[in-house]
N, C-alpha and C. Protein backbone atom coordinates (compact mmCIF):
# COMPACT_ATOMS: atom_id res chain seq x y z
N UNK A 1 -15.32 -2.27 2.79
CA UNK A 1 -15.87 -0.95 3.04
C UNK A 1 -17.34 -1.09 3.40
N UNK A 2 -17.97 -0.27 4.55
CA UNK A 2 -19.01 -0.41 4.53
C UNK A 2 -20.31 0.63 4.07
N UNK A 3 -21.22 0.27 4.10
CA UNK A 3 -22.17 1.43 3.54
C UNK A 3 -22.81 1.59 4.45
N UNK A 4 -24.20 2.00 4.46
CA UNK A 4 -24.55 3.01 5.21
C UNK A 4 -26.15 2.00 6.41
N UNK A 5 -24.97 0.98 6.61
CA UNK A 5 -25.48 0.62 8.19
C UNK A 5 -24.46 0.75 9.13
N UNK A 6 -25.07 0.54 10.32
CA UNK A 6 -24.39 1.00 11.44
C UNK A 6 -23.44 -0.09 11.82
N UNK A 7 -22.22 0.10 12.53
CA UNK A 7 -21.50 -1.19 12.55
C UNK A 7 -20.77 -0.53 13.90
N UNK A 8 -20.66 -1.54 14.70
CA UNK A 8 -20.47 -1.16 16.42
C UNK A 8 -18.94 -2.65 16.67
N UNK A 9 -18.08 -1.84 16.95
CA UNK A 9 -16.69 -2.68 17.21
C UNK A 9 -15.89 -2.62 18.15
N UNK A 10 -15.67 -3.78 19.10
CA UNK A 10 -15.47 -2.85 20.79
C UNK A 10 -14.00 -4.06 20.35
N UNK A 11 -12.84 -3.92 21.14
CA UNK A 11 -11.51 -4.28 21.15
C UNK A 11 -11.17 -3.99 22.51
N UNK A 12 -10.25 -4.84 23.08
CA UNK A 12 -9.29 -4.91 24.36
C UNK A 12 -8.37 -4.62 24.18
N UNK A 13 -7.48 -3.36 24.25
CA UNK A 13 -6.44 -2.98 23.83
C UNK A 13 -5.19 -2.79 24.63
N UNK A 14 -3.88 -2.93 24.51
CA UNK A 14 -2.55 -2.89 25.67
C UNK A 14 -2.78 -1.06 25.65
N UNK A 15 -1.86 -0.56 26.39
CA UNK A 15 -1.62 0.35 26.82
C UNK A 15 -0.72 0.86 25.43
N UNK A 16 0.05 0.34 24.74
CA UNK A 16 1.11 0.63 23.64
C UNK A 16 -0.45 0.77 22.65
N UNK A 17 -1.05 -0.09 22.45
CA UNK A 17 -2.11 -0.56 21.33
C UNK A 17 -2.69 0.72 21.24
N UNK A 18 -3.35 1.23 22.39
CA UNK A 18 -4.50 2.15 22.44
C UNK A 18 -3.56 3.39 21.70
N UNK A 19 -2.12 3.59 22.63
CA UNK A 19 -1.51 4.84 22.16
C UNK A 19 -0.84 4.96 20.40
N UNK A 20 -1.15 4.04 19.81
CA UNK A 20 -0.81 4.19 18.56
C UNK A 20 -2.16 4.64 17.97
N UNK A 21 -3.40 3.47 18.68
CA UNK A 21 -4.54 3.89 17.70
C UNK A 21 -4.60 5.65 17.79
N UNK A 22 -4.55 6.31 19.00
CA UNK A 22 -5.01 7.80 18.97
C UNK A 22 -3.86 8.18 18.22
N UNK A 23 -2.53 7.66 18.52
CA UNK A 23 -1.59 8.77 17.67
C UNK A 23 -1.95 9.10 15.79
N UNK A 24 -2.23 7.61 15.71
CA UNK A 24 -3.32 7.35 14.39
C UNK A 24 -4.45 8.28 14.13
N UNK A 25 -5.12 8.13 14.95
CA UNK A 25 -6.21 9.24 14.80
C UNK A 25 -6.10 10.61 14.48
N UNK A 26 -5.26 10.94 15.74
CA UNK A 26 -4.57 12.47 16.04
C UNK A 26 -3.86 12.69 14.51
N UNK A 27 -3.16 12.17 13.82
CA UNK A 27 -3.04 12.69 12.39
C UNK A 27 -3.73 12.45 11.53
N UNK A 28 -4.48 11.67 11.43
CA UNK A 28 -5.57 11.89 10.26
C UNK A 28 -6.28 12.81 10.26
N UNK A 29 -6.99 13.29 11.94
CA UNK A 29 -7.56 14.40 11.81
C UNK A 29 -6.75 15.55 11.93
N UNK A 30 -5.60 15.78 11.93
CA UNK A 30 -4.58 16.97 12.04
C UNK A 30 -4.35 17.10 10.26
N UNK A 31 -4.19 16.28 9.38
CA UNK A 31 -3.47 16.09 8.46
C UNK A 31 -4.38 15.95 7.37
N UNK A 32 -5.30 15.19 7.27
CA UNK A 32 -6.05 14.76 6.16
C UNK A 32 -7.51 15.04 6.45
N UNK A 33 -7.84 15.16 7.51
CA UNK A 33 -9.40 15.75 7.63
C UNK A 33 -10.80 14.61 7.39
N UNK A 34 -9.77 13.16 7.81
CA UNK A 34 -10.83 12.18 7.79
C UNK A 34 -10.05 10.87 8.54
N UNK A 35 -11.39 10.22 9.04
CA UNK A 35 -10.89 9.20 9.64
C UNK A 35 -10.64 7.71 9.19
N UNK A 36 -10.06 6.89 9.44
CA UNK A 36 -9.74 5.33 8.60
C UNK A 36 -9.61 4.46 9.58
N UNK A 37 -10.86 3.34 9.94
CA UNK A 37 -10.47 2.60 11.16
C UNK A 37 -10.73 1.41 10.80
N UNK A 38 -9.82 0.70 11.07
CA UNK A 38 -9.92 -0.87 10.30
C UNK A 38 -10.73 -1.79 11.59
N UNK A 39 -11.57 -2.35 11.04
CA UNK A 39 -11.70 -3.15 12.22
C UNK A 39 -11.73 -5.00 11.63
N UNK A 40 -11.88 -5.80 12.39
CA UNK A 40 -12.03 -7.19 11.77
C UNK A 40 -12.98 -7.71 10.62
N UNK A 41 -14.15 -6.60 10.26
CA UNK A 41 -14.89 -6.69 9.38
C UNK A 41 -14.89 -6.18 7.81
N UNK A 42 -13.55 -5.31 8.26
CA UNK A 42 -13.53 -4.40 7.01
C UNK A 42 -12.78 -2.80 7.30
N UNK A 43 -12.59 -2.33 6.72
CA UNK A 43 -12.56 -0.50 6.85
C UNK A 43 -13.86 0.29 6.45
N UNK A 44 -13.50 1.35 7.80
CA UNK A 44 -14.41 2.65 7.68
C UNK A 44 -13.79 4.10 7.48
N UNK A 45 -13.94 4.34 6.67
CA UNK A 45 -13.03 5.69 6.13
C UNK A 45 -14.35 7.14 6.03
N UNK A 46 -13.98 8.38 6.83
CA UNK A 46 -14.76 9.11 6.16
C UNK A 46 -14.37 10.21 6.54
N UNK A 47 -14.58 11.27 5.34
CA UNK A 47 -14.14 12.83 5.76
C UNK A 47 -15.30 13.25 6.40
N UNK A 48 -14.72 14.15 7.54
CA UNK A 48 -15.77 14.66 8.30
C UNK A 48 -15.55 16.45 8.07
N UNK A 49 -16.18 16.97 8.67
CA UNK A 49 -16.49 18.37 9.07
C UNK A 49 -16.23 18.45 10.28
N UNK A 50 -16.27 20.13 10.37
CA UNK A 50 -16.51 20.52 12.17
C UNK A 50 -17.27 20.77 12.41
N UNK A 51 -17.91 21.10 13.68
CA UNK A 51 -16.54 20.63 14.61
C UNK A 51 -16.89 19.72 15.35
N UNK A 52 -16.03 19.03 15.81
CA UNK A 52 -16.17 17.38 16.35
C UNK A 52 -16.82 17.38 17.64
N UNK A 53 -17.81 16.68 17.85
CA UNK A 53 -18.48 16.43 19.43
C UNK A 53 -17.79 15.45 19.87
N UNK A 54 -16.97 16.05 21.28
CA UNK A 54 -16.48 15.16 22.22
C UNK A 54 -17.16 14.92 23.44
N UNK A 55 -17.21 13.75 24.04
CA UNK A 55 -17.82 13.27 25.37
C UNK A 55 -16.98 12.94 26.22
N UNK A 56 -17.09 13.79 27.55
CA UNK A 56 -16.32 12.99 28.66
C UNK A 56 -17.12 12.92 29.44
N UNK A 57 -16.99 11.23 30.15
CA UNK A 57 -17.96 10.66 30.95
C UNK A 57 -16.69 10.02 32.21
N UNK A 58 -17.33 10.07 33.36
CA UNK A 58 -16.75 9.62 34.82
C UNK A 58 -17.77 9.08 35.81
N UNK A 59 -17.45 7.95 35.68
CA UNK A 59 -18.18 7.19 36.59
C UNK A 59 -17.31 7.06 38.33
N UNK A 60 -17.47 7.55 39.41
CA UNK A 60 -16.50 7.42 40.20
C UNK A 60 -16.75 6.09 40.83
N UNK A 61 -18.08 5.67 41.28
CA UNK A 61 -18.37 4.22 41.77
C UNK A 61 -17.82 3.38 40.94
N UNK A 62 -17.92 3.41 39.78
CA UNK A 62 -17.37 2.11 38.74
C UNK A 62 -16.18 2.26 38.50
N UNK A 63 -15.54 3.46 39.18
CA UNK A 63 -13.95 3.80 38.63
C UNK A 63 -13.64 3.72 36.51
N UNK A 64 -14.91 4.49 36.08
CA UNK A 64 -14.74 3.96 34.60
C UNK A 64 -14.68 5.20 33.24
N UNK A 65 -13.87 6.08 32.63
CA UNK A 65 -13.83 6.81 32.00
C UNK A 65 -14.43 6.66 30.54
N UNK A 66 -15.09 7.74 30.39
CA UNK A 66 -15.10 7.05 28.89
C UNK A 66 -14.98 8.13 28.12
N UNK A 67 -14.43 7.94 27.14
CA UNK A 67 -14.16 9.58 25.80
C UNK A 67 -14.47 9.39 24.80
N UNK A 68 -15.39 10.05 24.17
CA UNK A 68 -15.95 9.75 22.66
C UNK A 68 -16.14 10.47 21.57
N UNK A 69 -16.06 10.76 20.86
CA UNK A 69 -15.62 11.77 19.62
C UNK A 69 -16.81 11.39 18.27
N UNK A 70 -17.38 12.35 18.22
CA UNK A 70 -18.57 11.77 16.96
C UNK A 70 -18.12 13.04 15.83
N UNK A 71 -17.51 12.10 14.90
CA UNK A 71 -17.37 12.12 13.84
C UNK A 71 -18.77 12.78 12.84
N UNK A 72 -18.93 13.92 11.71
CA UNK A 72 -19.85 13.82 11.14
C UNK A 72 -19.51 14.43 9.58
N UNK A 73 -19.95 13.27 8.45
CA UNK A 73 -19.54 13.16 7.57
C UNK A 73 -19.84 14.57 7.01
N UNK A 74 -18.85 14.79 5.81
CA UNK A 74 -18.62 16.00 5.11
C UNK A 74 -19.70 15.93 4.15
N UNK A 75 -20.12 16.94 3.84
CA UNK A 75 -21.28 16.88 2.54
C UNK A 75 -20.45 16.62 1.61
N UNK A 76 -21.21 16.10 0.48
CA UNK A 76 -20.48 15.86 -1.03
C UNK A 76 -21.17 16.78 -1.86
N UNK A 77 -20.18 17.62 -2.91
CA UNK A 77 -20.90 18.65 -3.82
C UNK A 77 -21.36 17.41 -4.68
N UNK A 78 -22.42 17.92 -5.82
CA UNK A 78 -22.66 17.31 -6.62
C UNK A 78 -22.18 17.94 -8.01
């Protein structure tokens, strides 16, 4: 688990690979209201809030999409 540095994890994924990770995604945030992403270093788990900032980016010269979703953690009562 990590704490509270930043940790950046890029993967080459099949076409099957990618569509599990979102189907993955798509219910955690449908279902449980937080995200869990394992990467080679460890897991990152965190409940977030709304509402989610999404990015869509199109590069047409580079032919290159990119979609990004920022997550932002839930307050904790005390």
């Amino acid at each position: 688990m990590f704490g509270h540095e930043e940790v950046e994890y890029e993967a080459y994924l099949s076409k099957s690979e990618l569509a599990e990770l979102f189907r993955k995604l798509a219910d955690q945030v449908e279902r449980e209201g937080k995200v869990e992403v394992s990467t080679q270093d460890g897991n990152i788990s965190l409940e977030f809030t709304e509402p989610v900032e999404v990015k869509v980016e199109y590069d047409g010269g580079k032919r290159k999409l990119k979609i990004k979703a920022e997550f932002r953690q839930r307050a904790k009562l005390l």
